[in-house]
PDB file of N, CA and C in Angstrom:
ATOM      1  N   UNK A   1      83.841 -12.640 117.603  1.00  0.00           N
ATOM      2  CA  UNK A   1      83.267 -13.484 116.581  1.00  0.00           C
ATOM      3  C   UNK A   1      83.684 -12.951 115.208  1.00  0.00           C
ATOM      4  N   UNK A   2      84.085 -14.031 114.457  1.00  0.00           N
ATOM      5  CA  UNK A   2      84.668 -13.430 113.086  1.00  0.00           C
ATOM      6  C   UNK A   2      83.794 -13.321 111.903  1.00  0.00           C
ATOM      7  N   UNK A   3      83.604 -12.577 111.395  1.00  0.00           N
ATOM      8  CA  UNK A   3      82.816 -12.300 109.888  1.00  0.00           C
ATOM      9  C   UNK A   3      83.079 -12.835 108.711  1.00  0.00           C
ATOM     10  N   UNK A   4      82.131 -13.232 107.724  1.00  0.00           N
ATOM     11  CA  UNK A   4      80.931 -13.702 108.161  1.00  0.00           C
ATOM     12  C   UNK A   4      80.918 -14.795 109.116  1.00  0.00           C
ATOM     13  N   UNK A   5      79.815 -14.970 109.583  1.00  0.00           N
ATOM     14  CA  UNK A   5      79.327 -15.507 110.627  1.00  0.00           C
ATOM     15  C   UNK A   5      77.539 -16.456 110.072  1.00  0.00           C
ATOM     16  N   UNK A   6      77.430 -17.927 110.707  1.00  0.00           N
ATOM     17  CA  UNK A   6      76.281 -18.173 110.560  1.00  0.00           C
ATOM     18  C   UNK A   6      75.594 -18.602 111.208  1.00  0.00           C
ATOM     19  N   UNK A   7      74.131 -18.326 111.630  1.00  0.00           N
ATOM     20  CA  UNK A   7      73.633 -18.574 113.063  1.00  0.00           C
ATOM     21  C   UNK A   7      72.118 -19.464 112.250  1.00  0.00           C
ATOM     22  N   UNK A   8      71.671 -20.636 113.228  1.00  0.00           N
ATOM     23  CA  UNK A   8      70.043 -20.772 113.000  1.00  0.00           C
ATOM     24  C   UNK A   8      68.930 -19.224 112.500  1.00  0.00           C
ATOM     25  N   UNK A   9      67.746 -20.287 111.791  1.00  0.00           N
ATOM     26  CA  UNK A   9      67.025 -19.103 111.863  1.00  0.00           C
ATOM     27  C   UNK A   9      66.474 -18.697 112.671  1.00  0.00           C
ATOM     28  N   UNK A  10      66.645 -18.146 113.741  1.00  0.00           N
ATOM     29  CA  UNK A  10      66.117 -17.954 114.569  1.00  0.00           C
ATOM     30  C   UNK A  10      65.994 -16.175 115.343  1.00  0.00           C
ATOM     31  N   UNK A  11      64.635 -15.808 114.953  1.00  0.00           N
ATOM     32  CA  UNK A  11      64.268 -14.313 115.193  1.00  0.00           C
ATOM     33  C   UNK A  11      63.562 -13.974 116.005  1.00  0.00           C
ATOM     34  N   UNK A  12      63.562 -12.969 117.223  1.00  0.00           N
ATOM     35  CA  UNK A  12      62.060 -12.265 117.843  1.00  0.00           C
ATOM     36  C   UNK A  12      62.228 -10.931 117.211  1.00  0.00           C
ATOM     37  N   UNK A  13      61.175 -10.920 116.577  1.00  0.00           N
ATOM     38  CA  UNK A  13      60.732  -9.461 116.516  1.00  0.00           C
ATOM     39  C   UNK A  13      59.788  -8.371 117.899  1.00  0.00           C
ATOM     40  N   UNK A  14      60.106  -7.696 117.865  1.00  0.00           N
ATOM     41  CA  UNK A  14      59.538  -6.741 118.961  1.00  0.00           C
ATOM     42  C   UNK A  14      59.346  -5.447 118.974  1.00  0.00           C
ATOM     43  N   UNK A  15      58.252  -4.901 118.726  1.00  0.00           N
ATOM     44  CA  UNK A  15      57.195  -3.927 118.967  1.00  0.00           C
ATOM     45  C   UNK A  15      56.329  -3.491 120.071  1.00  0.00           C
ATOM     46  N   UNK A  16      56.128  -2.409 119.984  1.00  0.00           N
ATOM     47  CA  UNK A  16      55.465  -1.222 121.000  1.00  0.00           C
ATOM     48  C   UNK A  16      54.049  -1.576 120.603  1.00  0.00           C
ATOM     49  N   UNK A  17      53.753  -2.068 119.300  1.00  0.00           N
ATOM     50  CA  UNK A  17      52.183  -1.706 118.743  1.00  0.00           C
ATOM     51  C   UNK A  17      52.658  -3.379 117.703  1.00  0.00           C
ATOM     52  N   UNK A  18      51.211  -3.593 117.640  1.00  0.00           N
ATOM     53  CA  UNK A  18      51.068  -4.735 116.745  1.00  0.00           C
ATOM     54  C   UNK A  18      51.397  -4.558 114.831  1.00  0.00           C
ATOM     55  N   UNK A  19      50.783  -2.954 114.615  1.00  0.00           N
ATOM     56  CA  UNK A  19      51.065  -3.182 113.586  1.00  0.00           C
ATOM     57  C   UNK A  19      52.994  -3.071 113.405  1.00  0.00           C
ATOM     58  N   UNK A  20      53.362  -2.590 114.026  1.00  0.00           N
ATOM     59  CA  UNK A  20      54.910  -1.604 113.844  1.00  0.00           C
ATOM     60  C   UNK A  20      55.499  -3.720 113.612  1.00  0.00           C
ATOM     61  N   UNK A  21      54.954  -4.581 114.068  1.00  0.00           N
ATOM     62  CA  UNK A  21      55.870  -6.023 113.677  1.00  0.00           C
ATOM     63  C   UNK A  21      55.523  -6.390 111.772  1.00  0.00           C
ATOM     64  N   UNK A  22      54.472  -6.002 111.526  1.00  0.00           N
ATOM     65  CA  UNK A  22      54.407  -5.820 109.783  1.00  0.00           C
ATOM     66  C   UNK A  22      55.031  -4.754 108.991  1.00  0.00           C
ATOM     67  N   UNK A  23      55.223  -3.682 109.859  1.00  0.00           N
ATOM     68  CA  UNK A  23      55.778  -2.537 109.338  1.00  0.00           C
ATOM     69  C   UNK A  23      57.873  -2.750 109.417  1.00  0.00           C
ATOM     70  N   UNK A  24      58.103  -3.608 110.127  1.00  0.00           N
ATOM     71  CA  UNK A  24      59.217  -4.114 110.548  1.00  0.00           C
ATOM     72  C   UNK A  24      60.008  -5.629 110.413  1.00  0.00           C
ATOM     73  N   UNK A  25      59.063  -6.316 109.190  1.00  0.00           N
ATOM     74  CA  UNK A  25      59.189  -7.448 109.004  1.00  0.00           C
ATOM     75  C   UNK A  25      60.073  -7.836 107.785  1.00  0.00           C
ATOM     76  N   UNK A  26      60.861  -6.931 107.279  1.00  0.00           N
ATOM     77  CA  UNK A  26      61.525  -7.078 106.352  1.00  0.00           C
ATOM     78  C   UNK A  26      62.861  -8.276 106.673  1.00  0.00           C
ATOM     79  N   UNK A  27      63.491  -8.105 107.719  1.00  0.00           N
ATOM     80  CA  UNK A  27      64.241  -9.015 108.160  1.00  0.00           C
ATOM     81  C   UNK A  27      64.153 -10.391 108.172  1.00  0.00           C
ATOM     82  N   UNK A  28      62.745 -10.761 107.857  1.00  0.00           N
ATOM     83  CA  UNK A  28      62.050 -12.386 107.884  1.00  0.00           C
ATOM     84  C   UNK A  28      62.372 -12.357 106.367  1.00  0.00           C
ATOM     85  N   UNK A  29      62.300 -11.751 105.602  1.00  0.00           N
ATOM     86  CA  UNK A  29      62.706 -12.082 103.649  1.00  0.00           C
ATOM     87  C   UNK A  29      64.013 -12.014 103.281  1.00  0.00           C
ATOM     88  N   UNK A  30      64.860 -11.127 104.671  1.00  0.00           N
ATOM     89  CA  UNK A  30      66.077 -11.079 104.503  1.00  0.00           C
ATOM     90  C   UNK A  30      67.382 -12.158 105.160  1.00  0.00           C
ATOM     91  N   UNK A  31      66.840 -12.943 105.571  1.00  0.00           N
ATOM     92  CA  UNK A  31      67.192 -14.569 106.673  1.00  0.00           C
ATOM     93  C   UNK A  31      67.714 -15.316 105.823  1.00  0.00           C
ATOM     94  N   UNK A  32      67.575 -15.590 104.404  1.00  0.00           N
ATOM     95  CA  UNK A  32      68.046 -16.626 103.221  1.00  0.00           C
ATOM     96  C   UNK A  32      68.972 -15.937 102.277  1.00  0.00           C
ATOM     97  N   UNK A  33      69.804 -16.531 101.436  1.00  0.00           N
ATOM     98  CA  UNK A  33      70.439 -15.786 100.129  1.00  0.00           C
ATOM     99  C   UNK A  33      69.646 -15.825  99.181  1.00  0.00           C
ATOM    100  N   UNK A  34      69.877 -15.083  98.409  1.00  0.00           N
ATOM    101  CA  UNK A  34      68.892 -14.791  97.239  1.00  0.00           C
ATOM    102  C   UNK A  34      68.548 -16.479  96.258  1.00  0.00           C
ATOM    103  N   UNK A  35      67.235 -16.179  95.706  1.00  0.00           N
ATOM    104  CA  UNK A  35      67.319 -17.767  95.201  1.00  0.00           C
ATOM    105  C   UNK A  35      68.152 -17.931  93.788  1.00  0.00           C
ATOM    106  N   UNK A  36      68.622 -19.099  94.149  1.00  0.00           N
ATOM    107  CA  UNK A  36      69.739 -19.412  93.403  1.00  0.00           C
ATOM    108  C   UNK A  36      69.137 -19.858  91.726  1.00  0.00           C
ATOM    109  N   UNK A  37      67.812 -20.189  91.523  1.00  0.00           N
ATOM    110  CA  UNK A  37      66.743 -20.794  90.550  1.00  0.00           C
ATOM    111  C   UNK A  37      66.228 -19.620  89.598  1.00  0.00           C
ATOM    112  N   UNK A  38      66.990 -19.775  88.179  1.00  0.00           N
ATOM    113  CA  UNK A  38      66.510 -18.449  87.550  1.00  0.00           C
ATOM    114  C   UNK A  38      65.134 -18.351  87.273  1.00  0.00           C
ATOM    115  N   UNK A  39      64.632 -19.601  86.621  1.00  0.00           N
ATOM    116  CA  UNK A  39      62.866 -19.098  86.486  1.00  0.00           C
ATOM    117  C   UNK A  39      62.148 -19.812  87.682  1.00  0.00           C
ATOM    118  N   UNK A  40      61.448 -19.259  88.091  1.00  0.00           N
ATOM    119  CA  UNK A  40      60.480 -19.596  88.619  1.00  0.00           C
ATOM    120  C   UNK A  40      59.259 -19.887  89.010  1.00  0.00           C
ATOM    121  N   UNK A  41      58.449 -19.643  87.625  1.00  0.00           N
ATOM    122  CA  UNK A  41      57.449 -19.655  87.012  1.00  0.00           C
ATOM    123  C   UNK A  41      56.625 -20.769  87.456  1.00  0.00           C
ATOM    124  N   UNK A  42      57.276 -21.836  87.378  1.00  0.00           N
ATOM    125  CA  UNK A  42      56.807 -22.877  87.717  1.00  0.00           C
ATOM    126  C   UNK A  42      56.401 -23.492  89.150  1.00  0.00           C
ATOM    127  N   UNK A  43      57.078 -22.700  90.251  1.00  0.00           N
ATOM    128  CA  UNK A  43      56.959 -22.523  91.681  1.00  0.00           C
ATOM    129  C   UNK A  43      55.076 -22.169  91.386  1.00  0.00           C
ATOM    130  N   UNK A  44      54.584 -23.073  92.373  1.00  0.00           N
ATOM    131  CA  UNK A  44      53.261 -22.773  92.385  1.00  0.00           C
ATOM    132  C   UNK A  44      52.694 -22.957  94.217  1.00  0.00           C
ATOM    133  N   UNK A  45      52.107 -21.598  94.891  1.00  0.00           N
ATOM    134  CA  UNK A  45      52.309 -22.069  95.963  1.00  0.00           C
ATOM    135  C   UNK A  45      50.458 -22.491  96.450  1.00  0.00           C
ATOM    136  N   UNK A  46      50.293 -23.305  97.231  1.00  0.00           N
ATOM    137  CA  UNK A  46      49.482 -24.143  97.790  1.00  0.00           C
ATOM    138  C   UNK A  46      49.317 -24.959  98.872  1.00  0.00           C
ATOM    139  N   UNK A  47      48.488 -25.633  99.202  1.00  0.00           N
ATOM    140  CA  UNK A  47      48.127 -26.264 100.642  1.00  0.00           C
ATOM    141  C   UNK A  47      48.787 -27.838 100.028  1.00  0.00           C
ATOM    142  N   UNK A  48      49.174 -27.961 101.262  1.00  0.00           N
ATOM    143  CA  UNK A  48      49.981 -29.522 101.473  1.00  0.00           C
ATOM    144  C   UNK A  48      49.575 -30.435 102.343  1.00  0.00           C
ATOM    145  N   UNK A  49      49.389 -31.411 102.322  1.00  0.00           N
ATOM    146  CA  UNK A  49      48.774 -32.758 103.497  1.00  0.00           C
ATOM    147  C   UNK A  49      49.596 -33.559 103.404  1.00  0.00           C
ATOM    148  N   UNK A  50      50.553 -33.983 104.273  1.00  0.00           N
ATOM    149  CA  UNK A  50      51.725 -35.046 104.259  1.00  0.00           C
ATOM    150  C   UNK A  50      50.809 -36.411 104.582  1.00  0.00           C
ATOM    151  N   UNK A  51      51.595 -37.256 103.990  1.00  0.00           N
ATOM    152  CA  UNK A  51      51.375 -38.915 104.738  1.00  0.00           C
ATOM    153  C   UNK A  51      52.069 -39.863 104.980  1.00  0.00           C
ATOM    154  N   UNK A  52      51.979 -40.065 106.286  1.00  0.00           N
ATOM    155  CA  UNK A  52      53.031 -40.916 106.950  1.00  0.00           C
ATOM    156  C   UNK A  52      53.255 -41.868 107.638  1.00  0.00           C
ATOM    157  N   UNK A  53      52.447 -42.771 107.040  1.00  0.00           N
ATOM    158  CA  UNK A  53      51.948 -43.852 107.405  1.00  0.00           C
ATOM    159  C   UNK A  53      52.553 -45.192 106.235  1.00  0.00           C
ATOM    160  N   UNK A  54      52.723 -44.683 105.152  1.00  0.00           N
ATOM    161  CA  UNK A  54      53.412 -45.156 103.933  1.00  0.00           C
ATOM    162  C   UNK A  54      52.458 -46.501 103.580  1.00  0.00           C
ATOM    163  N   UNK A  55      51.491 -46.367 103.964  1.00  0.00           N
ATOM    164  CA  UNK A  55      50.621 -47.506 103.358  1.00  0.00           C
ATOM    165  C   UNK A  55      49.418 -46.935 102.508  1.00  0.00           C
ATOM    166  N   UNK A  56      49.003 -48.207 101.967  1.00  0.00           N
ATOM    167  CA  UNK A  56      48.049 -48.010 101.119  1.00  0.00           C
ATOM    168  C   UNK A  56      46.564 -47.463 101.384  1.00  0.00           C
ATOM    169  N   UNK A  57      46.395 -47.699 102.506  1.00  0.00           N
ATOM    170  CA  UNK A  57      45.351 -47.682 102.753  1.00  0.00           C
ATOM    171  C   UNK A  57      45.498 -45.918 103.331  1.00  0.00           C
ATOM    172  N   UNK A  58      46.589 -45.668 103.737  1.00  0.00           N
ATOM    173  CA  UNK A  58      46.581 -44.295 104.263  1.00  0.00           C
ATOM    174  C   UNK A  58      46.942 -43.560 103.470  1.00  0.00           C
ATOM    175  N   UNK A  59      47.295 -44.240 102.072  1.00  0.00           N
ATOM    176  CA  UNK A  59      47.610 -43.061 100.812  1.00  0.00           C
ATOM    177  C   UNK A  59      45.837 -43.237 100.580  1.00  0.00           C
ATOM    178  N   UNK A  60      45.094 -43.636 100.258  1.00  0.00           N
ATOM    179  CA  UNK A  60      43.985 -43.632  99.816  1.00  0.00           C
ATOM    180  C   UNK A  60      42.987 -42.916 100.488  1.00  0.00           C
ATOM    181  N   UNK A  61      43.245 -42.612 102.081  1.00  0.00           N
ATOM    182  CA  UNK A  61      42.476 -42.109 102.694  1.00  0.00           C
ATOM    183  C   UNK A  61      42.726 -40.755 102.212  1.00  0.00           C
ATOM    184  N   UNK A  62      44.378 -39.826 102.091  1.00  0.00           N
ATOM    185  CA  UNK A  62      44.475 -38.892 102.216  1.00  0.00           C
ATOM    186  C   UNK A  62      44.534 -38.425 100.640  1.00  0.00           C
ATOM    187  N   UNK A  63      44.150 -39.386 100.039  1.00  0.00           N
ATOM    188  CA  UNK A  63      44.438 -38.530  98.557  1.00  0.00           C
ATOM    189  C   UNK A  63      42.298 -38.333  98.199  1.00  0.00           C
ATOM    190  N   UNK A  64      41.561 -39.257  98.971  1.00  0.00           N
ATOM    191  CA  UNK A  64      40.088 -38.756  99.491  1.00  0.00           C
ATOM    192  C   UNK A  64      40.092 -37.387 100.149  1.00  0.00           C
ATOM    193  N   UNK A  65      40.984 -37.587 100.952  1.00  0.00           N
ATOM    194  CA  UNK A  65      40.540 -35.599 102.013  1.00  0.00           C
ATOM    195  C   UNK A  65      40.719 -34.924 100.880  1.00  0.00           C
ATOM    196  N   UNK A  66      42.568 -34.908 100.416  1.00  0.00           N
ATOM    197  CA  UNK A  66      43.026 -34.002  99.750  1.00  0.00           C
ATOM    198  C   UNK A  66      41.352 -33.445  98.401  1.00  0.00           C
ATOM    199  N   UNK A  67      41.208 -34.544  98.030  1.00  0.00           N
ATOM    200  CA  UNK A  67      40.322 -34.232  96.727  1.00  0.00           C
ATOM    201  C   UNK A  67      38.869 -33.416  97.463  1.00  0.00           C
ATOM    202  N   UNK A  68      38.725 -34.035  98.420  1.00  0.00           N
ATOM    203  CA  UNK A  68      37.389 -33.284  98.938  1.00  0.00           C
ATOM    204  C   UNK A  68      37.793 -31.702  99.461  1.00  0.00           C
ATOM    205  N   UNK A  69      38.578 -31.465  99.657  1.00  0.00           N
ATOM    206  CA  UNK A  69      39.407 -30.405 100.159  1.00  0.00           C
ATOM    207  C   UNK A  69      39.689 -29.509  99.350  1.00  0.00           C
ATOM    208  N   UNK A  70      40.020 -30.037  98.204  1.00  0.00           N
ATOM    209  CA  UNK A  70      40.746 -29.376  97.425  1.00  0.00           C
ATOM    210  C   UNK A  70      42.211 -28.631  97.558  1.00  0.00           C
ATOM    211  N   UNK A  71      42.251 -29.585  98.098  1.00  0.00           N
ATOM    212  CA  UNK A  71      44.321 -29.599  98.505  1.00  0.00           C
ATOM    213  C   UNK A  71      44.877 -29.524  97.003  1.00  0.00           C
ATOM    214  N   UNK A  72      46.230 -28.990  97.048  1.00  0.00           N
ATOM    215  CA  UNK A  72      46.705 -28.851  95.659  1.00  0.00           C
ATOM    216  C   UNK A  72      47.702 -30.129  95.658  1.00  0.00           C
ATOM    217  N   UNK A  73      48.303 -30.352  96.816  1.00  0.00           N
ATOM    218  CA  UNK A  73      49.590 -31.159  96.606  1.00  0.00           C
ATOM    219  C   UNK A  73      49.667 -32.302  98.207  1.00  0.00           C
ATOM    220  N   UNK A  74      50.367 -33.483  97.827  1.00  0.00           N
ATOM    221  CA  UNK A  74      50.059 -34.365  99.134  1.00  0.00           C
ATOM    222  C   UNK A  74      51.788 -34.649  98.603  1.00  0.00           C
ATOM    223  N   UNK A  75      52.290 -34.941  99.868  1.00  0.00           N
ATOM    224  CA  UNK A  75      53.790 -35.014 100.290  1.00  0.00           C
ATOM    225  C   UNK A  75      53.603 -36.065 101.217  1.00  0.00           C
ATOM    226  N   UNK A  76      54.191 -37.248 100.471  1.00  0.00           N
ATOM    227  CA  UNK A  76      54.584 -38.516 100.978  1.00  0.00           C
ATOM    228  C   UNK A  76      56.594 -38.478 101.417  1.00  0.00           C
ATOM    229  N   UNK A  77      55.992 -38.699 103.023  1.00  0.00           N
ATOM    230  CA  UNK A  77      57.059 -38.761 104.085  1.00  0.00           C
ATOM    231  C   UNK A  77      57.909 -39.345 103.192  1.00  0.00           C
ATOM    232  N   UNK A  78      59.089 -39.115 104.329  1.00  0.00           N
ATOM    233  CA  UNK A  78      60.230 -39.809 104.142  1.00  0.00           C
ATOM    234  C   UNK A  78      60.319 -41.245 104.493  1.00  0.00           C
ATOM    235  N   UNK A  79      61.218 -42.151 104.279  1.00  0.00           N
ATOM    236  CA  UNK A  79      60.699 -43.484 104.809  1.00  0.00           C
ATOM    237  C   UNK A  79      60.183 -44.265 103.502  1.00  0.00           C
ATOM    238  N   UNK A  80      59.884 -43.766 102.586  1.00  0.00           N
ATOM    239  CA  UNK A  80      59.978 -45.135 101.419  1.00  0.00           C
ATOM    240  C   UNK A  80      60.496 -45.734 101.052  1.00  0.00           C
ATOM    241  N   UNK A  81      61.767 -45.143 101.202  1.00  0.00           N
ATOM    242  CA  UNK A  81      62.911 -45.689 100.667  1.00  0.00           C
ATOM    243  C   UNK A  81      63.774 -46.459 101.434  1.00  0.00           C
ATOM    244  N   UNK A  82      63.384 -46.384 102.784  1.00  0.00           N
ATOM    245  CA  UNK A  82      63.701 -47.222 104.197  1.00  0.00           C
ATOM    246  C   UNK A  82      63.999 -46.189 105.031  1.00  0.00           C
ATOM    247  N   UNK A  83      64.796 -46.900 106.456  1.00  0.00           N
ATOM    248  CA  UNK A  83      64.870 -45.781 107.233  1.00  0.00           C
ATOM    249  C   UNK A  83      65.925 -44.552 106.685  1.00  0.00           C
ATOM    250  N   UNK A  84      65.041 -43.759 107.074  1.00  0.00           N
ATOM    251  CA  UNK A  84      66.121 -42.038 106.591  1.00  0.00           C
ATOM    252  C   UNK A  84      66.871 -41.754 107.165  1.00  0.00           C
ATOM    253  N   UNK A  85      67.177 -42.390 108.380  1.00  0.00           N
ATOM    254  CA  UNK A  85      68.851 -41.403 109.245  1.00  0.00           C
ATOM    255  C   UNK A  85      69.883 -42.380 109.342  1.00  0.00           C
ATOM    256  N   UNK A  86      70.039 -43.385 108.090  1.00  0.00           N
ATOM    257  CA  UNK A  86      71.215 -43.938 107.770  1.00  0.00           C
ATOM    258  C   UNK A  86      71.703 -43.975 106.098  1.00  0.00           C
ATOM    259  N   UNK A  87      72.675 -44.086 106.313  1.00  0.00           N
ATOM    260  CA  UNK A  87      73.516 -43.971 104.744  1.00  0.00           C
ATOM    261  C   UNK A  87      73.518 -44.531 103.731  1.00  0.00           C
ATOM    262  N   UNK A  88      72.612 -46.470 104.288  1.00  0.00           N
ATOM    263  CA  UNK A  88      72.530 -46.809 103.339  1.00  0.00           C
ATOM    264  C   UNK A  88      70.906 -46.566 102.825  1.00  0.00           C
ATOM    265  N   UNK A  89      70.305 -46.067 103.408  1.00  0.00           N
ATOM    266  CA  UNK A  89      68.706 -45.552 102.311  1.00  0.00           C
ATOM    267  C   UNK A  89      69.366 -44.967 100.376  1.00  0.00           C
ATOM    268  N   UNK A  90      68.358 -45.555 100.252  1.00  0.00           N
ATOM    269  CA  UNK A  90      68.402 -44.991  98.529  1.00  0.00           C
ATOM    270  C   UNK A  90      67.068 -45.316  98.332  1.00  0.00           C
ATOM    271  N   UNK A  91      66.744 -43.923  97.813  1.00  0.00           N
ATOM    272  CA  UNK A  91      65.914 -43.189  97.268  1.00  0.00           C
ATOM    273  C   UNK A  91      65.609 -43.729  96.055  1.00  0.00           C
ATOM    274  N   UNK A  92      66.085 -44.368  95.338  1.00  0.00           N
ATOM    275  CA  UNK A  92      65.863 -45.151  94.096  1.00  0.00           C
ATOM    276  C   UNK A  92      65.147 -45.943  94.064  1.00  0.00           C
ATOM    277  N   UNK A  93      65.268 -47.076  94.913  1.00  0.00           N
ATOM    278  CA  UNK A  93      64.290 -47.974  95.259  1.00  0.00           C
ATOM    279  C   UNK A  93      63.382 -48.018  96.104  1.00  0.00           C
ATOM    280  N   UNK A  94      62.270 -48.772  96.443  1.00  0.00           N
ATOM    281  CA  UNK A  94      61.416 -48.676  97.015  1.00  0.00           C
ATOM    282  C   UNK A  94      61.187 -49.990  98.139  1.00  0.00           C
ATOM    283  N   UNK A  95      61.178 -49.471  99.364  1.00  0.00           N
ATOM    284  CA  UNK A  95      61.828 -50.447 100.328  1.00  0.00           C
ATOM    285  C   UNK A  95      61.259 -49.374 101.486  1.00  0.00           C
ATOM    286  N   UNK A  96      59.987 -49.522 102.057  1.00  0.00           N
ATOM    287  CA  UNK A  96      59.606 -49.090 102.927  1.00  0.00           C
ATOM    288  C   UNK A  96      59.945 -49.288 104.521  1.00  0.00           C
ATOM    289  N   UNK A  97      60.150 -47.633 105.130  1.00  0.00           N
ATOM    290  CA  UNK A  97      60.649 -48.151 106.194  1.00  0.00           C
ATOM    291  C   UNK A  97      59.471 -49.066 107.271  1.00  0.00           C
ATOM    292  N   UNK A  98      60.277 -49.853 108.046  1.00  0.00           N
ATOM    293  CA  UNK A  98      59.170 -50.835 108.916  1.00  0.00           C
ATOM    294  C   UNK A  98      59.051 -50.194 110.175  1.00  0.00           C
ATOM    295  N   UNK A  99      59.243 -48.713 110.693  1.00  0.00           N
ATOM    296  CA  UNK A  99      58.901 -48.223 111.575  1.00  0.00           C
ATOM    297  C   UNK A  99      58.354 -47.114 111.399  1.00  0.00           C
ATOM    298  N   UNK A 100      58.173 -47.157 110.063  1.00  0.00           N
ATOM    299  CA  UNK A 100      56.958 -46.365 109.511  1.00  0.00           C
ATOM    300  C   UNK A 100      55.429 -47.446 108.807  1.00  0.00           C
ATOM    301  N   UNK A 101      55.379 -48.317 108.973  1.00  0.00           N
ATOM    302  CA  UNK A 101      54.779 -49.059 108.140  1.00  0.00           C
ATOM    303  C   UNK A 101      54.877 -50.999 108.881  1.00  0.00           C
ATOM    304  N   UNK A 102      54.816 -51.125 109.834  1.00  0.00           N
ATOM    305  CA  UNK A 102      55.645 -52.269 110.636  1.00  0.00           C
ATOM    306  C   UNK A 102      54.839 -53.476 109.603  1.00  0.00           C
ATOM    307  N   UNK A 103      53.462 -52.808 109.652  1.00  0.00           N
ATOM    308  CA  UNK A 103      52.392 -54.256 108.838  1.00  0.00           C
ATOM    309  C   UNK A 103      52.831 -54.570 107.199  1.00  0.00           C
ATOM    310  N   UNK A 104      53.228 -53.542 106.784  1.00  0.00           N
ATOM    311  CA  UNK A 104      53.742 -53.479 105.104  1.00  0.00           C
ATOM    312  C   UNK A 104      52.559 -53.539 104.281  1.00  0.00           C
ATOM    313  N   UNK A 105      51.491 -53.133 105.221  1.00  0.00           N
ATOM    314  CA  UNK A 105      50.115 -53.516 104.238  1.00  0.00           C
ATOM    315  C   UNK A 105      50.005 -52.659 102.947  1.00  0.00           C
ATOM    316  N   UNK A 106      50.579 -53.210 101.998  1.00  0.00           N
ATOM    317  CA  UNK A 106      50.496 -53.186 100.503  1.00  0.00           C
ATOM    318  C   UNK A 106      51.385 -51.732 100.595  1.00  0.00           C
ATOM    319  N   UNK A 107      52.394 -51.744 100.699  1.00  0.00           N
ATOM    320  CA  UNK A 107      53.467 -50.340 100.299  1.00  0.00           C
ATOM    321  C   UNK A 107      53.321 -50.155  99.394  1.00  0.00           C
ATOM    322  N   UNK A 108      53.230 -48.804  98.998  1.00  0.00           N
ATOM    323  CA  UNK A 108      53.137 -47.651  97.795  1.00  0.00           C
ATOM    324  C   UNK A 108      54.074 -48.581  96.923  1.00  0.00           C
ATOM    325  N   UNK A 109      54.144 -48.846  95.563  1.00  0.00           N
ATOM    326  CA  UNK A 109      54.866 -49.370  94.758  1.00  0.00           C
ATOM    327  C   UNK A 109      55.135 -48.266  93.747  1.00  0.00           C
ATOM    328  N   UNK A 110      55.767 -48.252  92.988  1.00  0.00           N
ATOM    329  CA  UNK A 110      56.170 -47.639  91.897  1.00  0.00           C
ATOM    330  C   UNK A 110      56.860 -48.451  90.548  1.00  0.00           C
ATOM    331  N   UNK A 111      56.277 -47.995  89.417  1.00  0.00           N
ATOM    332  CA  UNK A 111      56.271 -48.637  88.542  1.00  0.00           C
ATOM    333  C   UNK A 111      57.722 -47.942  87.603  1.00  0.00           C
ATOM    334  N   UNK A 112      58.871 -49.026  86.849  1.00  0.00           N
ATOM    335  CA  UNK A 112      59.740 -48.456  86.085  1.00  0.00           C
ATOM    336  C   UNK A 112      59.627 -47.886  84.993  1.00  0.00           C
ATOM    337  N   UNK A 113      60.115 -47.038  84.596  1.00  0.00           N
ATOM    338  CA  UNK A 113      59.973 -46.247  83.042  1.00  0.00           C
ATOM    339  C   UNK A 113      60.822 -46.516  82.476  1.00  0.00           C
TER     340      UNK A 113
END
């Protein structure tokens, strides 16, 4: 095999004793290249609740948990923009996919600036 070389992430760690896998975990920070993003200040880390249902009624439910929860951030699936594992999706517009959403009951809209 020729050098460099690139493989999945994919690791077992293995230990005699439970703690010796924290004492030996450096290799899990060492799996990525360094980040490429000079400040990072703005990186803020927190709890996430995806939704994927792309309707209205299921953005409304989960932006209720999130608030009762006190979730920091909600991550709306892929699929707004239509289906995602073809070439012509664009992200620009808003064109919900129908096998995420078959009823279309009131799709997330977005307004132009």
């Amino acid at each position: 095999m020729a050098s460099p070389f690139s493989t999945p992430w994919r690791v077992i760690i293995i230990a005699e004793k439970p703690g010796q896998l924290l004492e030996n975990n450096d290799i899990i920070l060492n799996l990525n290249p360094p980040c490429a993003i000079e400040n990072i200040s703005w990186i803020k880390p927190g709890k996430v609740m995806r939704e994927t249902t792309l309707s209205r009624a299921g953005s409304k439910e989960l932006i209720d948990f999130a608030v009762k929860r006190h979730l920091k951030y909600i991550h709306f699936d892929a699929g707004w923009y239509s289906y995602e594992y073809t070439s012509v999706s664009d992200a620009s517009k808003v064109n919900v996919d129908p096998k995420r959403n078959p009823k279309n009951d009131g799709s997330i809209k977005t307004k132009k600036t």
